[in-house]
PDB file of N, CA and C in Angstrom:
ATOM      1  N   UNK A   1       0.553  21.610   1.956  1.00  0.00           N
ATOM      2  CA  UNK A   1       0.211  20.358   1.318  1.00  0.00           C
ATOM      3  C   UNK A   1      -0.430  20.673  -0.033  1.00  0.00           C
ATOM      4  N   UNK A   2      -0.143  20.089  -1.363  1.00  0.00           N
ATOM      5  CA  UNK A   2      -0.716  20.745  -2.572  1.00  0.00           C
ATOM      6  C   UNK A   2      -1.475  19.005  -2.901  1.00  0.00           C
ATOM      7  N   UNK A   3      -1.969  19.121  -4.053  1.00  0.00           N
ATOM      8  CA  UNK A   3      -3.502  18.569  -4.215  1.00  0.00           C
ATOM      9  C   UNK A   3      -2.669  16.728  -4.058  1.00  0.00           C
ATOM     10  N   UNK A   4      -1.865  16.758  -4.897  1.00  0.00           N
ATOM     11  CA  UNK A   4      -1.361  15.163  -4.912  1.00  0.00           C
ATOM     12  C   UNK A   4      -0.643  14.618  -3.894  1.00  0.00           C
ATOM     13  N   UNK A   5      -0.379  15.536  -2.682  1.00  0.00           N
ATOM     14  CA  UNK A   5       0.095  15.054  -1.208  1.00  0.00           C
ATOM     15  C   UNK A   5      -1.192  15.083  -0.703  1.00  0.00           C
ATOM     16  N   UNK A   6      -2.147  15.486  -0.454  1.00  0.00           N
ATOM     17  CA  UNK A   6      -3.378  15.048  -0.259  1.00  0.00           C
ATOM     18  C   UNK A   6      -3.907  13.806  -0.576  1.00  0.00           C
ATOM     19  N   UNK A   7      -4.298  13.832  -1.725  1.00  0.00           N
ATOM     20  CA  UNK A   7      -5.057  12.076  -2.393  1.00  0.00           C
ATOM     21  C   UNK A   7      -3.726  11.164  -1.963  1.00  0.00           C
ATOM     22  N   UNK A   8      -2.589  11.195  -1.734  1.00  0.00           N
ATOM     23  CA  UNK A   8      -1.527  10.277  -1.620  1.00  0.00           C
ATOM     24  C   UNK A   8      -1.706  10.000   0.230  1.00  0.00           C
ATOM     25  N   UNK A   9      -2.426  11.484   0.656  1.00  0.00           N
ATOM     26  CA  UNK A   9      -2.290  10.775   2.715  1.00  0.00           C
ATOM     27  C   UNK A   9      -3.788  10.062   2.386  1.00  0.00           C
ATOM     28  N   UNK A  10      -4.654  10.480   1.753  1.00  0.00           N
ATOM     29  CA  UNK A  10      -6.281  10.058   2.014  1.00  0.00           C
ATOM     30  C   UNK A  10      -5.878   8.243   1.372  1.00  0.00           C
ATOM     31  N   UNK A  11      -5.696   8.044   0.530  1.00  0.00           N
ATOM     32  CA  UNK A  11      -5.371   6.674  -0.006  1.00  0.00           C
ATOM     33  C   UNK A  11      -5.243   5.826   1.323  1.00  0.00           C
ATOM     34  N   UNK A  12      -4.425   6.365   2.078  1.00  0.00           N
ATOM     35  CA  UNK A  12      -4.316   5.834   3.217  1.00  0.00           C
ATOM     36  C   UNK A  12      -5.157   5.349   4.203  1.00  0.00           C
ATOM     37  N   UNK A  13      -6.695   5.624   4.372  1.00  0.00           N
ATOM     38  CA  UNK A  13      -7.620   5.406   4.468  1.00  0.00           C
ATOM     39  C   UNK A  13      -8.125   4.087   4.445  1.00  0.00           C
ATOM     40  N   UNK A  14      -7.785   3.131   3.332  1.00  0.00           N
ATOM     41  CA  UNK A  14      -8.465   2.895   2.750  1.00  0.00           C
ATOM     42  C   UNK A  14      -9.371   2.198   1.928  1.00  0.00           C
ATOM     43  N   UNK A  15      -9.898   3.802   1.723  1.00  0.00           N
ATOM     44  CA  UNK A  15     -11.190   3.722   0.610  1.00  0.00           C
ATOM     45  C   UNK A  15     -10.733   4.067  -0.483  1.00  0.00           C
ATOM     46  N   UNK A  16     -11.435   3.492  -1.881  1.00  0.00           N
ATOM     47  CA  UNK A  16     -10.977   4.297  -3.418  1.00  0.00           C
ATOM     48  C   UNK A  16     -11.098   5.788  -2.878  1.00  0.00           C
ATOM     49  N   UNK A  17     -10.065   6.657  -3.611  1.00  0.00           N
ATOM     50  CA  UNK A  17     -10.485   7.966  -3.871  1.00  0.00           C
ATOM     51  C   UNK A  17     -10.392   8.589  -4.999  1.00  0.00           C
ATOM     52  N   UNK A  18     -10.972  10.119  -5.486  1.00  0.00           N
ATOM     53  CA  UNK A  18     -10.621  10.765  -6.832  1.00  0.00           C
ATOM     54  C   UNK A  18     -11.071  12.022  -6.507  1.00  0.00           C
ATOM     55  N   UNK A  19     -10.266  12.862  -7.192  1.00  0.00           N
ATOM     56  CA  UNK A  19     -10.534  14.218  -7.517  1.00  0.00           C
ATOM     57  C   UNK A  19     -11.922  14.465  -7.802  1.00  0.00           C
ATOM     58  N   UNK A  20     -12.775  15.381  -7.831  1.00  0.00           N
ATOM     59  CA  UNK A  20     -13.853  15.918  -8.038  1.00  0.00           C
ATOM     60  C   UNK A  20     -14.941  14.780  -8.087  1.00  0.00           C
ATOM     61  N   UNK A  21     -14.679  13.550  -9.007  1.00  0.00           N
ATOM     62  CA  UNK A  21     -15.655  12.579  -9.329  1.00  0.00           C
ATOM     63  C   UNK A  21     -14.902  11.207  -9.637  1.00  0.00           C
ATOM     64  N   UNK A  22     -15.797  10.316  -9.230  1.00  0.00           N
ATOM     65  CA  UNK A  22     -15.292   8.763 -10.283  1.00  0.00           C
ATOM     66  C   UNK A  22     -15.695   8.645 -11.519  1.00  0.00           C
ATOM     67  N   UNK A  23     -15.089   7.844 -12.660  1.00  0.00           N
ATOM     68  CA  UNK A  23     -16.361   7.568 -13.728  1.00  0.00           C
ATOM     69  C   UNK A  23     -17.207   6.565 -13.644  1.00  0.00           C
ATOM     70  N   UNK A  24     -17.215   5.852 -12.806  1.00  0.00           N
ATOM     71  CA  UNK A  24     -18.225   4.790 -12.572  1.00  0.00           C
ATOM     72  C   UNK A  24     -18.646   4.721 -11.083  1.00  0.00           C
ATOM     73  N   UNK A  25     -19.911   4.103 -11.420  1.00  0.00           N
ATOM     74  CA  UNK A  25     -20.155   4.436  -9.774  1.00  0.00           C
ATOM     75  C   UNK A  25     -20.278   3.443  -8.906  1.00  0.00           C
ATOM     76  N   UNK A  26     -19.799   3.927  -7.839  1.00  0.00           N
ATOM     77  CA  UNK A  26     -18.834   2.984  -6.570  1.00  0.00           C
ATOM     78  C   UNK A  26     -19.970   2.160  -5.790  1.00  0.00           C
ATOM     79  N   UNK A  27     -19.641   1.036  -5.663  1.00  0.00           N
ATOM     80  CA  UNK A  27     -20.669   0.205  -4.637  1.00  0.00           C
ATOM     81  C   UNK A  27     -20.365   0.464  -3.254  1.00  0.00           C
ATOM     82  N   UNK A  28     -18.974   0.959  -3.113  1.00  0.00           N
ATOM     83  CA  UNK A  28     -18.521   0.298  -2.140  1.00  0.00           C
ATOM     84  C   UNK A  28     -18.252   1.855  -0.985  1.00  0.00           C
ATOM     85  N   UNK A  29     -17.931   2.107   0.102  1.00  0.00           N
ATOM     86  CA  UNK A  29     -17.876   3.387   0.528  1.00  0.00           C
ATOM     87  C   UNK A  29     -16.559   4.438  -0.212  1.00  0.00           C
ATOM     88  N   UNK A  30     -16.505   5.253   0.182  1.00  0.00           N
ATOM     89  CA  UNK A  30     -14.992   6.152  -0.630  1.00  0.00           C
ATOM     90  C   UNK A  30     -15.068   7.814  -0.315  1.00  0.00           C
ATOM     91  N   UNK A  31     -14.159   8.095  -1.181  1.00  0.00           N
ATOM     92  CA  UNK A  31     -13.405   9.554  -0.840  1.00  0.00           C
ATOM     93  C   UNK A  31     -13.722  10.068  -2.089  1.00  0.00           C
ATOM     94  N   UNK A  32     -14.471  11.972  -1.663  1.00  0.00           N
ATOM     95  CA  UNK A  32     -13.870  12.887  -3.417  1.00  0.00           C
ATOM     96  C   UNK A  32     -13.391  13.733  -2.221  1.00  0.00           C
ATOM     97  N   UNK A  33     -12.288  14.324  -3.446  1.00  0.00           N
ATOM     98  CA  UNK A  33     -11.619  15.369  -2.874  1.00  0.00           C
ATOM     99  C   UNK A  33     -11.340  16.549  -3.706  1.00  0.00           C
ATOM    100  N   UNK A  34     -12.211  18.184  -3.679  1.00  0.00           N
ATOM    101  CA  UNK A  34     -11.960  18.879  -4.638  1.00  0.00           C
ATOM    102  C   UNK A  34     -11.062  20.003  -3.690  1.00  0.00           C
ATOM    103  N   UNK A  35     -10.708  21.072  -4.783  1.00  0.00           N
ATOM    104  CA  UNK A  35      -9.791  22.336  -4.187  1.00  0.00           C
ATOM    105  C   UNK A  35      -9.994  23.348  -5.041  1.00  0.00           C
ATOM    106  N   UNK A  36      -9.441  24.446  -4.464  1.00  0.00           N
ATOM    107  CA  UNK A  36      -9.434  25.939  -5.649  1.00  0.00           C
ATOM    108  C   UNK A  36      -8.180  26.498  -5.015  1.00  0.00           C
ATOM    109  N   UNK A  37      -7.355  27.032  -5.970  1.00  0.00           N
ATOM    110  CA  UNK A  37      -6.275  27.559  -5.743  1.00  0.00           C
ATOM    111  C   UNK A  37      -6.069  29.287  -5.501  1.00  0.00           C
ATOM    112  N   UNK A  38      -5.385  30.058  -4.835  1.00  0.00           N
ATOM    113  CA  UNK A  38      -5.233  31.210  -4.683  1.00  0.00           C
ATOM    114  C   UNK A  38      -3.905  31.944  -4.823  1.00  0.00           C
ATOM    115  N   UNK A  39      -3.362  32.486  -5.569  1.00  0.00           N
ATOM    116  CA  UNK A  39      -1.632  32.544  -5.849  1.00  0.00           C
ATOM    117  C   UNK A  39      -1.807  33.999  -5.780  1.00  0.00           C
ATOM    118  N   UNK A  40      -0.983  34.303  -4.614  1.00  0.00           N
ATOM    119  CA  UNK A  40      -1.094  35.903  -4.111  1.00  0.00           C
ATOM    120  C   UNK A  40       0.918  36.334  -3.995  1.00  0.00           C
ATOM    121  N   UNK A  41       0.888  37.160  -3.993  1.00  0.00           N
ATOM    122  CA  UNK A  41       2.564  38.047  -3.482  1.00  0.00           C
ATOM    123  C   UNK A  41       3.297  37.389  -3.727  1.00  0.00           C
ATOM    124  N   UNK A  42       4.070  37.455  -3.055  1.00  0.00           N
ATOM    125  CA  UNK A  42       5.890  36.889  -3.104  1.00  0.00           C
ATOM    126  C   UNK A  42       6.394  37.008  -1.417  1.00  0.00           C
ATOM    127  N   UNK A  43       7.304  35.923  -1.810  1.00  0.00           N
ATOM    128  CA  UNK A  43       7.427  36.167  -0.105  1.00  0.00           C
ATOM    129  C   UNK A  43       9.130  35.997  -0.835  1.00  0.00           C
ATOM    130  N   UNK A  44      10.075  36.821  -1.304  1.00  0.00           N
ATOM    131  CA  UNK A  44      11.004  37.392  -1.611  1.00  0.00           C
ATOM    132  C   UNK A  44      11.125  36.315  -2.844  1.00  0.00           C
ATOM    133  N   UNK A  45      10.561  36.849  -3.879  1.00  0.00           N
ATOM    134  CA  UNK A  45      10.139  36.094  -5.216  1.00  0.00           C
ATOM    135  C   UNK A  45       9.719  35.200  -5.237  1.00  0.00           C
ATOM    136  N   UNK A  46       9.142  34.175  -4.276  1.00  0.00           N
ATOM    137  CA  UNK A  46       8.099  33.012  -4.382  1.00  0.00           C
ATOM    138  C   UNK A  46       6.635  33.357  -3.944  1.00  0.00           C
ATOM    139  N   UNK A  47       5.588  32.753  -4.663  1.00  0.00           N
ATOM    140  CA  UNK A  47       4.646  32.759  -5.245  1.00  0.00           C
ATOM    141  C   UNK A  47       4.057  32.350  -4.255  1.00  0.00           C
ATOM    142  N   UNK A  48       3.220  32.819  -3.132  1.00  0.00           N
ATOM    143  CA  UNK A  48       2.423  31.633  -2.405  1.00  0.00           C
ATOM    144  C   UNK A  48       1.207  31.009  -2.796  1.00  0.00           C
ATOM    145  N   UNK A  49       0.634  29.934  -2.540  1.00  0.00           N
ATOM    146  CA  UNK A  49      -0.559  29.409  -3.140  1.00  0.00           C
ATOM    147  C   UNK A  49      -1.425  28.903  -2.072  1.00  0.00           C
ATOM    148  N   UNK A  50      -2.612  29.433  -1.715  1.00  0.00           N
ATOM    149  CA  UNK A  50      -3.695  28.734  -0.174  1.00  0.00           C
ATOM    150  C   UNK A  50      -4.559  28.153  -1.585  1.00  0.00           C
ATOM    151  N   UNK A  51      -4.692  26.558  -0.878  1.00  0.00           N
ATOM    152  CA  UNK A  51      -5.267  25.819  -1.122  1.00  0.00           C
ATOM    153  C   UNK A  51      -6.078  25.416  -0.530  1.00  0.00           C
ATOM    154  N   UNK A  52      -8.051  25.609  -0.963  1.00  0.00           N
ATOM    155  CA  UNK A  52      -9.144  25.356  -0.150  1.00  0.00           C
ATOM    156  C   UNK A  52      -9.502  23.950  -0.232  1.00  0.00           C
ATOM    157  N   UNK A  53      -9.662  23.117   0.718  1.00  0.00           N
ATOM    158  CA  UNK A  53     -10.019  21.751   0.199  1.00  0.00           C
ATOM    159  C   UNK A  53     -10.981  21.525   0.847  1.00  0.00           C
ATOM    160  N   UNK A  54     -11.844  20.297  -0.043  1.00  0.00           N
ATOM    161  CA  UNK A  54     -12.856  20.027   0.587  1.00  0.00           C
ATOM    162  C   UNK A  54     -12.731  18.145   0.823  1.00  0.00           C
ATOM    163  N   UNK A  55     -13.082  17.677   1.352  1.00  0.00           N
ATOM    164  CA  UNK A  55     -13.005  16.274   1.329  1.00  0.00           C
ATOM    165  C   UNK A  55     -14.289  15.530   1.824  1.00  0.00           C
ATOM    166  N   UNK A  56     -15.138  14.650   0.812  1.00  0.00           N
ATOM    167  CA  UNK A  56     -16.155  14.040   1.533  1.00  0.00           C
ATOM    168  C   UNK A  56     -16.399  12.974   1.083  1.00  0.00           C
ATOM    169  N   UNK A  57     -16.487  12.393   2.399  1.00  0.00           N
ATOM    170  CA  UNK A  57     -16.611  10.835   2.690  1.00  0.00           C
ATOM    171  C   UNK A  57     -18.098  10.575   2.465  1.00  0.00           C
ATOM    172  N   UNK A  58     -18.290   9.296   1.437  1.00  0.00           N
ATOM    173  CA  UNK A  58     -19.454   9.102   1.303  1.00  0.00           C
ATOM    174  C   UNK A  58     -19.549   7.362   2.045  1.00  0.00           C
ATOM    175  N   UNK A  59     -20.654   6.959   2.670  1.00  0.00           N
ATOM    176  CA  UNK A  59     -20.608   5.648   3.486  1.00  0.00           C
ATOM    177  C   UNK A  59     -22.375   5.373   3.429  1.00  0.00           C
ATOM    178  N   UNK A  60     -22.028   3.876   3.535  1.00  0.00           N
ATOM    179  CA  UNK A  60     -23.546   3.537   3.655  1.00  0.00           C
ATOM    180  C   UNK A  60     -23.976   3.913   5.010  1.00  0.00           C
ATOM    181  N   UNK A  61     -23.579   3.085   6.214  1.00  0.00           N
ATOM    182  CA  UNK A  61     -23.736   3.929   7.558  1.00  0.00           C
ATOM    183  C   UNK A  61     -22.657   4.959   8.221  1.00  0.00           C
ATOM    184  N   UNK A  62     -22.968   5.309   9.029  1.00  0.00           N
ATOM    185  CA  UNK A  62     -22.614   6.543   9.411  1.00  0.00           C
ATOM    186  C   UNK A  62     -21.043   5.887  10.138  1.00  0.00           C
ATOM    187  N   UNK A  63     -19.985   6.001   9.533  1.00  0.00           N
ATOM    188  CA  UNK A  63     -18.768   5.755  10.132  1.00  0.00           C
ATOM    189  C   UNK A  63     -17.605   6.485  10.789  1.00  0.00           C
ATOM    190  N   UNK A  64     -18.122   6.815  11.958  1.00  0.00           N
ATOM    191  CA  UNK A  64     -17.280   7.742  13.043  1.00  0.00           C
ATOM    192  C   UNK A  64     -15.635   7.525  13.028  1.00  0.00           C
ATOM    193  N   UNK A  65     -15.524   5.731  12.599  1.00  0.00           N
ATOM    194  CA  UNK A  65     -14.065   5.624  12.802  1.00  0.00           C
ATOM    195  C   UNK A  65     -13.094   6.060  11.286  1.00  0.00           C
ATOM    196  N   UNK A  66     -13.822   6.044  10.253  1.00  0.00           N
ATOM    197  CA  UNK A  66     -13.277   6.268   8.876  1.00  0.00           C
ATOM    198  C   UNK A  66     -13.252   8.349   8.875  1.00  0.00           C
ATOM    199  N   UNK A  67     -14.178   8.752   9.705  1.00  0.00           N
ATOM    200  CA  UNK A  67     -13.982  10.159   9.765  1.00  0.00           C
ATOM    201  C   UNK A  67     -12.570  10.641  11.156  1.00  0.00           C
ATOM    202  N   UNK A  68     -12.798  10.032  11.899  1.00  0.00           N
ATOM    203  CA  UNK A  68     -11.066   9.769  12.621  1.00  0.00           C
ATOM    204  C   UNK A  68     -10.086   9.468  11.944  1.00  0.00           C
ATOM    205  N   UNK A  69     -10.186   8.758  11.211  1.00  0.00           N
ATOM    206  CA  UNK A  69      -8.762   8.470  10.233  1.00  0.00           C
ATOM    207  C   UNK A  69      -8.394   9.771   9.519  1.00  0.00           C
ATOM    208  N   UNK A  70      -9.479  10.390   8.794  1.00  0.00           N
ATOM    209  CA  UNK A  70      -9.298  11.671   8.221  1.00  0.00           C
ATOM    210  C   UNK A  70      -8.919  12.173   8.914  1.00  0.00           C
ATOM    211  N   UNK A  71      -9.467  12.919  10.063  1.00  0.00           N
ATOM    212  CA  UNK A  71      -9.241  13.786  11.469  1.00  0.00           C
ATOM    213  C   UNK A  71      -7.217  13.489  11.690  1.00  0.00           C
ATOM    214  N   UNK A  72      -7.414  12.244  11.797  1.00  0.00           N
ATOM    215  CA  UNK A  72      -5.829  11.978  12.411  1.00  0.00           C
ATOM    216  C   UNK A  72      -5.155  11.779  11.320  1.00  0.00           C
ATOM    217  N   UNK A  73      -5.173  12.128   9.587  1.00  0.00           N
ATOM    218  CA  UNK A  73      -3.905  12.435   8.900  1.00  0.00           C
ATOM    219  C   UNK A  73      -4.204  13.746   8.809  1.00  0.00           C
ATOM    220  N   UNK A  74      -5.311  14.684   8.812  1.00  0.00           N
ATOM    221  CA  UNK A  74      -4.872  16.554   9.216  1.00  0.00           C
ATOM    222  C   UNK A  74      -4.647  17.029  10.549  1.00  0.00           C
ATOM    223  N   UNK A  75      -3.827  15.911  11.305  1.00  0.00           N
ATOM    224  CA  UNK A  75      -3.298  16.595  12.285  1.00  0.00           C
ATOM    225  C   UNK A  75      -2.524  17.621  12.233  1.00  0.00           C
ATOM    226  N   UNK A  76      -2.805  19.099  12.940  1.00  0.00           N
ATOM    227  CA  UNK A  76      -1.963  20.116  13.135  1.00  0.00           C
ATOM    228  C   UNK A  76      -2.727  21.339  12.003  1.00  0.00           C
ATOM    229  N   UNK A  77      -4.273  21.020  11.381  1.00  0.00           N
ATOM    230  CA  UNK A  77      -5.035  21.299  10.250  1.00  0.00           C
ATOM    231  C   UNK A  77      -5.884  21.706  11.224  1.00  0.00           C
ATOM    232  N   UNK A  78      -6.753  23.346  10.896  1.00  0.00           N
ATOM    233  CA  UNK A  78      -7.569  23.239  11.268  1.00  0.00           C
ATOM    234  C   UNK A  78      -8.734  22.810  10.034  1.00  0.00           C
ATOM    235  N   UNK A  79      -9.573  22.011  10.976  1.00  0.00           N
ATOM    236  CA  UNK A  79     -10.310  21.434   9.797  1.00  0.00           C
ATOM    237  C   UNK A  79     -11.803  21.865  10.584  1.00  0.00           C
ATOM    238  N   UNK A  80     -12.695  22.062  10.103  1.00  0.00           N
ATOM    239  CA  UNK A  80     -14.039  21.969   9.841  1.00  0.00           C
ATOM    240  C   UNK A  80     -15.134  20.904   9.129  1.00  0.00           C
ATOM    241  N   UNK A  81     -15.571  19.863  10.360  1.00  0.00           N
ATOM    242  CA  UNK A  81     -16.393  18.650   9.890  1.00  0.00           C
ATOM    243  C   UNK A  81     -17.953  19.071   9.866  1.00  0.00           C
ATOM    244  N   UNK A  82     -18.423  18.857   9.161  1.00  0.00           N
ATOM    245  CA  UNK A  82     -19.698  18.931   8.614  1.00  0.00           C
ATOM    246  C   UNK A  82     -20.752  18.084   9.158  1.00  0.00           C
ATOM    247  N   UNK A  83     -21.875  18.768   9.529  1.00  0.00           N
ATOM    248  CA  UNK A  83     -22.350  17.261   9.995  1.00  0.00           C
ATOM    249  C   UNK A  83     -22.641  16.253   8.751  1.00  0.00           C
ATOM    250  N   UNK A  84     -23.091  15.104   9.113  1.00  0.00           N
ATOM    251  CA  UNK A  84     -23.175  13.955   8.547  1.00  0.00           C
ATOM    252  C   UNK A  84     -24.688  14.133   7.974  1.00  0.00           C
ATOM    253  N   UNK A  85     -25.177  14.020   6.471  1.00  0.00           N
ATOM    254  CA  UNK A  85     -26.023  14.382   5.980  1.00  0.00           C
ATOM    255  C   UNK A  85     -26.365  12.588   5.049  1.00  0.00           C
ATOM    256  N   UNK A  86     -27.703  12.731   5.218  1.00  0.00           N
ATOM    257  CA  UNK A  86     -28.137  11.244   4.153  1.00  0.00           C
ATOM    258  C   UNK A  86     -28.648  11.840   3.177  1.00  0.00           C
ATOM    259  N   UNK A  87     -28.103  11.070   2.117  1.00  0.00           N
ATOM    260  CA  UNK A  87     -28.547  11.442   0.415  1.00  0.00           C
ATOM    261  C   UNK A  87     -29.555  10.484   0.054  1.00  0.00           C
ATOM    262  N   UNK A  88     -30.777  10.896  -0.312  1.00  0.00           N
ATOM    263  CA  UNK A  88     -31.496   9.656  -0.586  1.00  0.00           C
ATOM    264  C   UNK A  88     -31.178   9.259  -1.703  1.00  0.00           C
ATOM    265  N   UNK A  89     -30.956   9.683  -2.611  1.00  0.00           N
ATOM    266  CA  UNK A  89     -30.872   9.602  -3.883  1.00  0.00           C
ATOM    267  C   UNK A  89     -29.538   8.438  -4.008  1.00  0.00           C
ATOM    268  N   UNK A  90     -28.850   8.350  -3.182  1.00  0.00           N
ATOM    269  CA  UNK A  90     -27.516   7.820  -3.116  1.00  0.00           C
ATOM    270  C   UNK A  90     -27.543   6.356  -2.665  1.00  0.00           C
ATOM    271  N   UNK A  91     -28.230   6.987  -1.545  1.00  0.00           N
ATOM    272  CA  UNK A  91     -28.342   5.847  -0.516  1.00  0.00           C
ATOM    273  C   UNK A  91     -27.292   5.688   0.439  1.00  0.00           C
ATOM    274  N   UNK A  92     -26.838   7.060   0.811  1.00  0.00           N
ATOM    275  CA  UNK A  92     -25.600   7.266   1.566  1.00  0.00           C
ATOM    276  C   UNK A  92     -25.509   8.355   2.658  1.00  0.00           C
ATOM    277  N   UNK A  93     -24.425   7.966   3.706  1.00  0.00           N
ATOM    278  CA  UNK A  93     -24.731   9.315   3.915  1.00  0.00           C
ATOM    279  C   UNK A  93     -23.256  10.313   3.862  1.00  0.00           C
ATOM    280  N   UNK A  94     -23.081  11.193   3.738  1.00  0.00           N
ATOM    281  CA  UNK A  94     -21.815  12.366   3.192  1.00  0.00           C
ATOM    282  C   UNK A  94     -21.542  12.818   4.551  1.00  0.00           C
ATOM    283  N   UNK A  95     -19.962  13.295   5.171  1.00  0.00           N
ATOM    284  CA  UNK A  95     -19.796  14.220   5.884  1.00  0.00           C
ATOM    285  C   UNK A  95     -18.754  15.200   5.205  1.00  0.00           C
ATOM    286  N   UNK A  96     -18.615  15.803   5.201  1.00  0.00           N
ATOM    287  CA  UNK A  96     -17.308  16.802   4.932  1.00  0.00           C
ATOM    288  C   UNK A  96     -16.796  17.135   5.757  1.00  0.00           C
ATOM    289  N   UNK A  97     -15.302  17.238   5.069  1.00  0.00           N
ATOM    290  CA  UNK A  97     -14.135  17.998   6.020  1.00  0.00           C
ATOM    291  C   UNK A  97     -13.475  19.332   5.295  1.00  0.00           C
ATOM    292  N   UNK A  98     -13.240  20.414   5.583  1.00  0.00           N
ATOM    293  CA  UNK A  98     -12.986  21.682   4.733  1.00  0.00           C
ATOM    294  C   UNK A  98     -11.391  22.169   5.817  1.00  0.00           C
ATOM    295  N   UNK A  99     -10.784  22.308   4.957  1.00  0.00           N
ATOM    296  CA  UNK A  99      -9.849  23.016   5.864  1.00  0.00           C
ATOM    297  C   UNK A  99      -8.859  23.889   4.223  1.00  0.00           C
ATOM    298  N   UNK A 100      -7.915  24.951   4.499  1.00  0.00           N
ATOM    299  CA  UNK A 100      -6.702  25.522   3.908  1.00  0.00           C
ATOM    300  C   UNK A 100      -5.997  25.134   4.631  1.00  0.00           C
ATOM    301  N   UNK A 101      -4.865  25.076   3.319  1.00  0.00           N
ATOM    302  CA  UNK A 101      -3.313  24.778   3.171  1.00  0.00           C
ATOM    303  C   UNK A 101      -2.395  25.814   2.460  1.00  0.00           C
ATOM    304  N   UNK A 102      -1.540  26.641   2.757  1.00  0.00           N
ATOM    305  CA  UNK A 102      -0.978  27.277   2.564  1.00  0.00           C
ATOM    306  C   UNK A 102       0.900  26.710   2.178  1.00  0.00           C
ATOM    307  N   UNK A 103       0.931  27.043   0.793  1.00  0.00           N
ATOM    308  CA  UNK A 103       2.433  26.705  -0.023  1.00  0.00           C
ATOM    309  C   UNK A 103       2.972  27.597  -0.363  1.00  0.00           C
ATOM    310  N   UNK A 104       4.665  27.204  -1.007  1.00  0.00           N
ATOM    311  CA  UNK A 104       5.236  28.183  -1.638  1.00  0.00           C
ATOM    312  C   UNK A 104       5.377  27.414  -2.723  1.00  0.00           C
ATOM    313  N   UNK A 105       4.845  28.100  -4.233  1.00  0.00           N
ATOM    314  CA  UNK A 105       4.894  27.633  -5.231  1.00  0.00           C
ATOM    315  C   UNK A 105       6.185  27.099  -5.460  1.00  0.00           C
ATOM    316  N   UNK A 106       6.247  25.745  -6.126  1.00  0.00           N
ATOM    317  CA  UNK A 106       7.979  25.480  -6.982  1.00  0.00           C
ATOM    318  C   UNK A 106       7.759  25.703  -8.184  1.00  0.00           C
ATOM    319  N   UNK A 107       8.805  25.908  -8.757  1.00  0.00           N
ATOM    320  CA  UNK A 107       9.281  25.578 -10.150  1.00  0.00           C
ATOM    321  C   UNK A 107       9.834  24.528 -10.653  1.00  0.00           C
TER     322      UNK A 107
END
């Protein structure tokens, strides 16, 4: 899965989402979603690329069923959920989900 098949299943959700940040700030609950890329060998001249992602849901209360929705579009992902942390500063509280994705680069 590479970065824009991602934000295209999370949309699904939904909540607004964006890459790294919004420019304005959200009243309402939502999604960031960042990554770092790794482009190693060839697997008989293609390029592979593991993609680390991170995804975190920010919510006023703590919403078990909006972190299932995540859960159930990385089905077949191993994913790693975070516990659920309150930001005071926010007024929210964050969980994360971390999992790799492994591609073969196109051209």
């Amino acid at each position: 899965m590479n970065p824009h098949e991602l934000g295209k299943k999370l949309e699904t959700v939904g909540l607004p989402v964006a890459y790294n940040l919004f420019k304005q700030k959200q009243t309402k609950d939502y999604l960031i979603y960042i990554y770092s890329a790794t482009i190693s060998g060839s697997d008989e001249g293609s390029e592979l690329i593991e993609y680390s992602y991170t995804i975190e849901l920010y919510t006023r209360n703590k919403e078990v069923s909006v972190e299932n929705k995540i859960l159930d579009l990385l089905t077949g992902v191993d994913v790693e959920q975070s516990e659920t942390i309150y930001i005071e500063s926010e007024k929210r509280f964050m969980t994360a989900f971390s999992f790799s994705s492994l591609t073969i680069k196109e051209d």
